[in-house]
PDB file of N, CA and C in Angstrom:
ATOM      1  N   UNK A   1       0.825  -1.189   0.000  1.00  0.00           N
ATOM      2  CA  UNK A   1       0.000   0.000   0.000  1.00  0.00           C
ATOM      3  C   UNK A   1       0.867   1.249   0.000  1.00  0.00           C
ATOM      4  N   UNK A   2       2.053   1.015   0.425  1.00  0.00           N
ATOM      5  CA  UNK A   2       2.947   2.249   0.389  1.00  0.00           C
ATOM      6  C   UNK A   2       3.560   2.579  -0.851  1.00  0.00           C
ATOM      7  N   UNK A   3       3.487   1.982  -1.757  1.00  0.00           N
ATOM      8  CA  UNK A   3       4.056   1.941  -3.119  1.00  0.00           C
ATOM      9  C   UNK A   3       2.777   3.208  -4.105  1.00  0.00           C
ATOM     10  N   UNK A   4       2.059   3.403  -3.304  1.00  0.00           N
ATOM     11  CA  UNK A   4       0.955   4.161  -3.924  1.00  0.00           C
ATOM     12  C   UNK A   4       0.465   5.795  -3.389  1.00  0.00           C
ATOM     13  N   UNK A   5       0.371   6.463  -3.833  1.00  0.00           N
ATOM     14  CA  UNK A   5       0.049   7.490  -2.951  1.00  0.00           C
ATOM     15  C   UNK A   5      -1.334   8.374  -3.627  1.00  0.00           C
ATOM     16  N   UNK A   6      -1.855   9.096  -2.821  1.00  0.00           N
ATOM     17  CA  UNK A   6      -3.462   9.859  -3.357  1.00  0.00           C
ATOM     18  C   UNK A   6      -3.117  10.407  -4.493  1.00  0.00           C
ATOM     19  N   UNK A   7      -4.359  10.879  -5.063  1.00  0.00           N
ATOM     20  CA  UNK A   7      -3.961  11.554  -6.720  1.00  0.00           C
ATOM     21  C   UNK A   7      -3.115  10.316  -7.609  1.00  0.00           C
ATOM     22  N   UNK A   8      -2.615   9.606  -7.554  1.00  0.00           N
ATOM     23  CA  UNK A   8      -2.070   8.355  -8.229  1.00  0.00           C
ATOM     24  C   UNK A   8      -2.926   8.056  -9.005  1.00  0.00           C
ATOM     25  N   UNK A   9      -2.026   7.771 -10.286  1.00  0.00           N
ATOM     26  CA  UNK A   9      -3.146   7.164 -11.375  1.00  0.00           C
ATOM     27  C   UNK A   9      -2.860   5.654 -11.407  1.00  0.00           C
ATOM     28  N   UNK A  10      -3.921   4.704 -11.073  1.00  0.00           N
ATOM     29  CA  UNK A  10      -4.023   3.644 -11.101  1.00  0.00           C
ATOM     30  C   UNK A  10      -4.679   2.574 -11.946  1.00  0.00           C
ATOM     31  N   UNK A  11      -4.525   1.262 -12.471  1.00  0.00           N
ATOM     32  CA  UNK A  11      -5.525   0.700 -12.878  1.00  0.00           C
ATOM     33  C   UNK A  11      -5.435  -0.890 -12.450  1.00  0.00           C
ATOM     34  N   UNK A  12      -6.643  -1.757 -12.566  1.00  0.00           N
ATOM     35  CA  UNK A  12      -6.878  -2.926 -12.152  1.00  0.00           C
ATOM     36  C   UNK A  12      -8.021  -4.201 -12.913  1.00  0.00           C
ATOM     37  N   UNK A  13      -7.817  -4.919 -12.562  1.00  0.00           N
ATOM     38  CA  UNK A  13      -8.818  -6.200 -13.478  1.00  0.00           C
ATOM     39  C   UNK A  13      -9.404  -6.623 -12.467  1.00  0.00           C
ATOM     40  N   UNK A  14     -11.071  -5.796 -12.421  1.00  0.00           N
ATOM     41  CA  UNK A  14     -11.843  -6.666 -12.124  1.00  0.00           C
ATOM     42  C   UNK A  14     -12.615  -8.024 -12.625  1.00  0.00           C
ATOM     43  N   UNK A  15     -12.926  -9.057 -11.770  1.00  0.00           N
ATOM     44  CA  UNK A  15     -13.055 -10.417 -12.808  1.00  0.00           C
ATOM     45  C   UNK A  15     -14.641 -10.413 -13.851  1.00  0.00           C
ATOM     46  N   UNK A  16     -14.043 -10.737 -14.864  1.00  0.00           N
ATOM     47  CA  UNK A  16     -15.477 -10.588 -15.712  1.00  0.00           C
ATOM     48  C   UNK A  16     -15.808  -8.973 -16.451  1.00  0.00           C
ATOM     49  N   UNK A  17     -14.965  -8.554 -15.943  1.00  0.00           N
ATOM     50  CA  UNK A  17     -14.957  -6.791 -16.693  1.00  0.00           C
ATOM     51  C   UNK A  17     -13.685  -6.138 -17.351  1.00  0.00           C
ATOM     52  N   UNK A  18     -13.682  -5.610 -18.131  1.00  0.00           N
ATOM     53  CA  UNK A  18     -12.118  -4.939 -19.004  1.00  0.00           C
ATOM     54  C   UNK A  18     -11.623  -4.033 -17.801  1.00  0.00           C
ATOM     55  N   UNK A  19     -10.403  -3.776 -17.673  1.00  0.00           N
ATOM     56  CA  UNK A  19      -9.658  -3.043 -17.232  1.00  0.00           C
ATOM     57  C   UNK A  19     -10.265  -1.929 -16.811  1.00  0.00           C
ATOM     58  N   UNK A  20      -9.731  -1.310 -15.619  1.00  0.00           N
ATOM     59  CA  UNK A  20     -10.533  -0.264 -15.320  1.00  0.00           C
ATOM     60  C   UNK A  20      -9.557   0.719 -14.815  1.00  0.00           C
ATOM     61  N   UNK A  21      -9.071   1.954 -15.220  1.00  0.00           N
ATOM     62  CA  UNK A  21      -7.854   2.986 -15.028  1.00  0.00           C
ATOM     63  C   UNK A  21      -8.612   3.988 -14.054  1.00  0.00           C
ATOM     64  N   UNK A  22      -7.894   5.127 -12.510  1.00  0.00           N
ATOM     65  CA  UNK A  22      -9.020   6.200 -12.395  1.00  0.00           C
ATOM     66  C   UNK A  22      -7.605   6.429 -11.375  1.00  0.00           C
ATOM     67  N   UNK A  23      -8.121   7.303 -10.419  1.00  0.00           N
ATOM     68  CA  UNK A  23      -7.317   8.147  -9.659  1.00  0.00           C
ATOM     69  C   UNK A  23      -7.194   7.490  -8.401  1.00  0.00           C
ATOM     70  N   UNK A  24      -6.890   7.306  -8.111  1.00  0.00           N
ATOM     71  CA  UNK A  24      -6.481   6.644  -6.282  1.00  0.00           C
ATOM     72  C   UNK A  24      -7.054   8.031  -5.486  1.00  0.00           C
ATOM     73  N   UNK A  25      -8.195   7.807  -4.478  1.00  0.00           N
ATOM     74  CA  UNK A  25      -9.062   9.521  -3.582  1.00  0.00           C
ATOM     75  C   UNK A  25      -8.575   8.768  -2.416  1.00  0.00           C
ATOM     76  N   UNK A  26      -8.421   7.495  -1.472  1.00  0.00           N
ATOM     77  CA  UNK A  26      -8.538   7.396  -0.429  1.00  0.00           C
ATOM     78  C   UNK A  26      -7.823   6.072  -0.621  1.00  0.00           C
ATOM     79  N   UNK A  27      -7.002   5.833   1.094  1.00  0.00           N
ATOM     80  CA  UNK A  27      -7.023   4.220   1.544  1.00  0.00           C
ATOM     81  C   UNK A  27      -7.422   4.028   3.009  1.00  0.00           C
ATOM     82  N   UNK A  28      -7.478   2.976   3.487  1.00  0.00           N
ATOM     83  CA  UNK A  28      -7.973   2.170   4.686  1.00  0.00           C
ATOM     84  C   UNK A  28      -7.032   1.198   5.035  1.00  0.00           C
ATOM     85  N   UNK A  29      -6.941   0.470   5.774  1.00  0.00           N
ATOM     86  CA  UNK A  29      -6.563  -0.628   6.442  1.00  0.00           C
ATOM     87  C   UNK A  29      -6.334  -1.600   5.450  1.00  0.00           C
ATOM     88  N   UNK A  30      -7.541  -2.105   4.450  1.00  0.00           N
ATOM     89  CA  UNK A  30      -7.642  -2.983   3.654  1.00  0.00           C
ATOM     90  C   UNK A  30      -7.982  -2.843   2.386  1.00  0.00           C
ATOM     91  N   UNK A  31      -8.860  -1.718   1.583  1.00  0.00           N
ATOM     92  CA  UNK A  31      -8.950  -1.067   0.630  1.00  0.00           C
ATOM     93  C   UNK A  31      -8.638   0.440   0.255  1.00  0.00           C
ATOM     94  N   UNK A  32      -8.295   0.540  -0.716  1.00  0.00           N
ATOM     95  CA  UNK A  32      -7.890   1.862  -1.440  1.00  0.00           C
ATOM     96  C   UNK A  32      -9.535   1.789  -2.408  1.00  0.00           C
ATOM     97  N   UNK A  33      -9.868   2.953  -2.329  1.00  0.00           N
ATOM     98  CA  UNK A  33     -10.750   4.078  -3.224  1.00  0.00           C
ATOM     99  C   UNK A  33     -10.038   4.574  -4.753  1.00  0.00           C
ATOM    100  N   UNK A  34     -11.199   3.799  -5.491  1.00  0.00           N
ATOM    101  CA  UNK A  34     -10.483   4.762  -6.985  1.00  0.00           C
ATOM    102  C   UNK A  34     -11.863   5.128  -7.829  1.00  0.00           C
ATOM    103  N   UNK A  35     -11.737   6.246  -8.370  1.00  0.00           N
ATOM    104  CA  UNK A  35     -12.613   6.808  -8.700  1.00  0.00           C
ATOM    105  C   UNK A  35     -12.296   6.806 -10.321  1.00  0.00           C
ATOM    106  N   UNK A  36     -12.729   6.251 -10.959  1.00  0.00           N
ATOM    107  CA  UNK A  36     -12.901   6.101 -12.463  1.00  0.00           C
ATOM    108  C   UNK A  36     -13.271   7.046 -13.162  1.00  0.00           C
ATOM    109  N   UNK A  37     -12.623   7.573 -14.666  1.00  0.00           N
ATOM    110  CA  UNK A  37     -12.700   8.543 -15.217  1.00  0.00           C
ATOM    111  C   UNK A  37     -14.513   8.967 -15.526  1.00  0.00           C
ATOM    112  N   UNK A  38     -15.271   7.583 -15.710  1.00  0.00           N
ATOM    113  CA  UNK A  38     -16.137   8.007 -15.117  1.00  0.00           C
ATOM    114  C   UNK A  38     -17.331   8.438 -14.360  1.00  0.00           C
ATOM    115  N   UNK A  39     -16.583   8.339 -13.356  1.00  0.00           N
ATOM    116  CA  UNK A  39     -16.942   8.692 -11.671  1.00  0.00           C
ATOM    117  C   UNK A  39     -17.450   7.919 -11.189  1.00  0.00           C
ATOM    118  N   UNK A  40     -17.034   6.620 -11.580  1.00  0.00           N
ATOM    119  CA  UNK A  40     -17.527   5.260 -11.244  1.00  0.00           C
ATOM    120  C   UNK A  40     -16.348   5.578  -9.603  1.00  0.00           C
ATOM    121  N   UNK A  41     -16.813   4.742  -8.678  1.00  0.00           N
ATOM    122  CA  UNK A  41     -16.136   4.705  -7.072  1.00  0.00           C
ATOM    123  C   UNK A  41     -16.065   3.079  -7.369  1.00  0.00           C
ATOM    124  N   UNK A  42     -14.585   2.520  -6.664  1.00  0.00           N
ATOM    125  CA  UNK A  42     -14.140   1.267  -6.408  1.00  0.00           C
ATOM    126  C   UNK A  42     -13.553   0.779  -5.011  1.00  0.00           C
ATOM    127  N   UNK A  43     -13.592   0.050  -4.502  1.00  0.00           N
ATOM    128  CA  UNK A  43     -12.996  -0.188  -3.122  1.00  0.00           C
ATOM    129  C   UNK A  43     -12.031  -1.232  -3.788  1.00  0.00           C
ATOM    130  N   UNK A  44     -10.798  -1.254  -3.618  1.00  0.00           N
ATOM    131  CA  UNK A  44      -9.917  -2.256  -4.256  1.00  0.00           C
ATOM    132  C   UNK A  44      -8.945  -2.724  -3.008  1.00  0.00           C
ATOM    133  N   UNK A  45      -8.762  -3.796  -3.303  1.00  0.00           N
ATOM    134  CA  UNK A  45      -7.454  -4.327  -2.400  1.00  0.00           C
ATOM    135  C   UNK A  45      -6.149  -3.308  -2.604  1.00  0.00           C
ATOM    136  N   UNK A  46      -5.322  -3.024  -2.139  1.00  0.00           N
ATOM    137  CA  UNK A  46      -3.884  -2.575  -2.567  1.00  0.00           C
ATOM    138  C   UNK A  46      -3.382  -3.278  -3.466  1.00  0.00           C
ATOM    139  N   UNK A  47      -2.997  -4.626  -3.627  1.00  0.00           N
ATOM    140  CA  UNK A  47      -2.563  -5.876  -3.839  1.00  0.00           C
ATOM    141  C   UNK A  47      -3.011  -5.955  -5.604  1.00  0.00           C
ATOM    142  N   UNK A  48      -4.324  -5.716  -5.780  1.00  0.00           N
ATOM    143  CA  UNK A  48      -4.645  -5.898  -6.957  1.00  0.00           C
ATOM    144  C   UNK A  48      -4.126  -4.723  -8.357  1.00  0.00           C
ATOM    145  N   UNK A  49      -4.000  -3.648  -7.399  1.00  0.00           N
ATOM    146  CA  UNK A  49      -3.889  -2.207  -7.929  1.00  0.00           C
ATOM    147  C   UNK A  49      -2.058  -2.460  -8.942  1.00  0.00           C
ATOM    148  N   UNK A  50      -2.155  -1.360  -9.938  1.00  0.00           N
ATOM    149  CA  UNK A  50      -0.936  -1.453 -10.427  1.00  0.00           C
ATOM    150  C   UNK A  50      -0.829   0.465 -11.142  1.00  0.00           C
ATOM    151  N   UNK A  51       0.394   0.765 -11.274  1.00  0.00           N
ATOM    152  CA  UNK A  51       0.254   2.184 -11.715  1.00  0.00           C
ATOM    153  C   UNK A  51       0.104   1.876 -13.256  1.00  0.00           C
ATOM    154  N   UNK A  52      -0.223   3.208 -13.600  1.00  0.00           N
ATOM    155  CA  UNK A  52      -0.024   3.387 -15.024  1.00  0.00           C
ATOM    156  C   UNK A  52       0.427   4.249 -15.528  1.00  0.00           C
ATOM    157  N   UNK A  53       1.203   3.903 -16.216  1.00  0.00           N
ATOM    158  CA  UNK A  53       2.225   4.291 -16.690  1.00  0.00           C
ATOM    159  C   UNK A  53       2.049   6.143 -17.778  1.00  0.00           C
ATOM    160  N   UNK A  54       2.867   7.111 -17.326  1.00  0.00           N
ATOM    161  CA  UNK A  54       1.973   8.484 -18.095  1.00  0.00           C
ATOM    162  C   UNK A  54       1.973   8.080 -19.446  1.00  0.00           C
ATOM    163  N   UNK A  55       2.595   7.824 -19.853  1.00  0.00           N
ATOM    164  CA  UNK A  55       2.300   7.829 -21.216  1.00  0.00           C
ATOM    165  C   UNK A  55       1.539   6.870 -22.155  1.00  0.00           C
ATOM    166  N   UNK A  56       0.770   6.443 -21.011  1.00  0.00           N
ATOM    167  CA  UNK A  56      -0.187   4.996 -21.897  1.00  0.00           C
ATOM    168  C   UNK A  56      -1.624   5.461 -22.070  1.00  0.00           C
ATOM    169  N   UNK A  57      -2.080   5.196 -23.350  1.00  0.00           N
ATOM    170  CA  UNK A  57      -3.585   4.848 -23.735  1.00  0.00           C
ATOM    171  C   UNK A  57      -4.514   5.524 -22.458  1.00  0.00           C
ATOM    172  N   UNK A  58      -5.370   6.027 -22.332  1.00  0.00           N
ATOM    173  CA  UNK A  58      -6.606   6.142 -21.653  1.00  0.00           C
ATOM    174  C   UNK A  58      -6.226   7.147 -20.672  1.00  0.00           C
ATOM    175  N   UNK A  59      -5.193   8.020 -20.488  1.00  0.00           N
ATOM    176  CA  UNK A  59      -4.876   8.919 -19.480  1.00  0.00           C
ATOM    177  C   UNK A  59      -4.850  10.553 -20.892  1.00  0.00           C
ATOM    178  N   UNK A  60      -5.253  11.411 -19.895  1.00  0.00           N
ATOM    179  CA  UNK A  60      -5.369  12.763 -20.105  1.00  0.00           C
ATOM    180  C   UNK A  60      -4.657  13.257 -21.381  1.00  0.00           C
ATOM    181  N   UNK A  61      -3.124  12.440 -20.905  1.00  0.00           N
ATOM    182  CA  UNK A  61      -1.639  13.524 -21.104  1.00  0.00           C
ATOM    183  C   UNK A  61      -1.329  14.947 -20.359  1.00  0.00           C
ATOM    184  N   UNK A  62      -2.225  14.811 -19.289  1.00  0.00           N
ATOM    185  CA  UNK A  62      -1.270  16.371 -18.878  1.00  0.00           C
ATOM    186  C   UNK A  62      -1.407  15.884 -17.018  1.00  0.00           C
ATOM    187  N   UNK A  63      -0.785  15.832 -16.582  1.00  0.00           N
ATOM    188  CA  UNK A  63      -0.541  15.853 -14.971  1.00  0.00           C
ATOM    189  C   UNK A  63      -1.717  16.338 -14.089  1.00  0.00           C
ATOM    190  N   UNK A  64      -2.102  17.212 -14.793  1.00  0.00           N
ATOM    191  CA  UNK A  64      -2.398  18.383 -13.935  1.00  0.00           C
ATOM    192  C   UNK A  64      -4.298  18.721 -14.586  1.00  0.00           C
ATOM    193  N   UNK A  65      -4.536  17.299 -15.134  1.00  0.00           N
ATOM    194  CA  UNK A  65      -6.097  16.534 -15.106  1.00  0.00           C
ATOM    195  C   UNK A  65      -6.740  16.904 -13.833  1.00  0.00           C
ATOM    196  N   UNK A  66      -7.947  18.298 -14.018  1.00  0.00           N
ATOM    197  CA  UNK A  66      -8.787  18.463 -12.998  1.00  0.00           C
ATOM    198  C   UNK A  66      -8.285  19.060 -11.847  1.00  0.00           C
ATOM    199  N   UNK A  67      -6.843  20.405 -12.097  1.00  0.00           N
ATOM    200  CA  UNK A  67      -6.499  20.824 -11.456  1.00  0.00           C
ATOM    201  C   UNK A  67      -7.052  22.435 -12.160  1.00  0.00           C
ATOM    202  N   UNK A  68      -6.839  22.952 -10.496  1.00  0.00           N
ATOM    203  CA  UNK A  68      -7.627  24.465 -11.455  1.00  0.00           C
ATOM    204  C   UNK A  68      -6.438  25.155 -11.312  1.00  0.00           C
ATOM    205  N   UNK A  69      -5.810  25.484 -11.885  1.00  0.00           N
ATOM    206  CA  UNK A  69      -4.724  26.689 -11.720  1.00  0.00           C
ATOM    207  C   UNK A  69      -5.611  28.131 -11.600  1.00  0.00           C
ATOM    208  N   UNK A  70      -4.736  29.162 -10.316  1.00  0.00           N
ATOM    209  CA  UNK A  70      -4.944  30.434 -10.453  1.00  0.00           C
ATOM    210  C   UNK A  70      -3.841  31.205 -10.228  1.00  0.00           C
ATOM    211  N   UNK A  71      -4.537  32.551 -10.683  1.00  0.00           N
ATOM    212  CA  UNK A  71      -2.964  33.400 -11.323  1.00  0.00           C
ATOM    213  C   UNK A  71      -2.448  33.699  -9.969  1.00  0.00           C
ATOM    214  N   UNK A  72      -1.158  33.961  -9.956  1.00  0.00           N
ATOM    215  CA  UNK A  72      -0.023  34.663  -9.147  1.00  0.00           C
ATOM    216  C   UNK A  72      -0.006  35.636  -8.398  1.00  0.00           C
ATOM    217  N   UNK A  73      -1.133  35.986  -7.621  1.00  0.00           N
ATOM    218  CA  UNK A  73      -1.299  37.325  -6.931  1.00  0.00           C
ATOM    219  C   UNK A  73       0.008  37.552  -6.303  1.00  0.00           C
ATOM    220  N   UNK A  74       0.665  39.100  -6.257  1.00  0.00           N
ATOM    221  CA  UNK A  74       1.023  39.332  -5.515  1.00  0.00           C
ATOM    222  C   UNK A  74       0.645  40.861  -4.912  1.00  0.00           C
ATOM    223  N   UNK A  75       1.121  41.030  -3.561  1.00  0.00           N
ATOM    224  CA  UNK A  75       0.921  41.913  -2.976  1.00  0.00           C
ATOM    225  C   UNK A  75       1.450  43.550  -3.660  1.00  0.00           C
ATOM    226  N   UNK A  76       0.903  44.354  -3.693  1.00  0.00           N
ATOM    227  CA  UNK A  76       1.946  45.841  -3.881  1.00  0.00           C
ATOM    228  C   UNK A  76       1.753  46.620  -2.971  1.00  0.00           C
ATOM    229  N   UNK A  77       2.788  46.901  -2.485  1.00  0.00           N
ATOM    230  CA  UNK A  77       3.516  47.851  -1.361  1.00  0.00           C
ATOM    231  C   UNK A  77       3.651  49.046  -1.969  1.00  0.00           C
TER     232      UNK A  77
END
């Protein structure tokens, strides 16, 4: 479970269903939370989970997927 951390892009084989890629939101004791591109929620073992890799099939391409950037305030004196 330590091999993984929040915001992590993850994916896994559930049995009887294709591959399923999404973000790692939470872990527990015994399951990690992944939230599917979309917005499907999973409770997964750690164990089953594997990263994926940035530059493969079914991811964004940009890091920074569902981040809001805002501008640079600064103060004037």
């Amino acid at each position: 479970m330590l091999d993984f951390r929040i915001g992590e892009r993850v994916k896994f084989h559930p049995s009887g269903s294709p591959e399923v890629t999404g973000i790692m939101t939470r872990y527990n004791k015994k399951t990690v939370t992944v939230v599917t591109d979309s917005g499907q929620h999973w409770n997964v073992a750690p164990g089953l989970l594997s990263r994926v890799a940035s530059g493969s099939a079914g991811t964004t391409g940009s890091d920074d997927a569902g981040v809001v950037r805002f501008p640079n305030r600064t103060a004037e004196k």
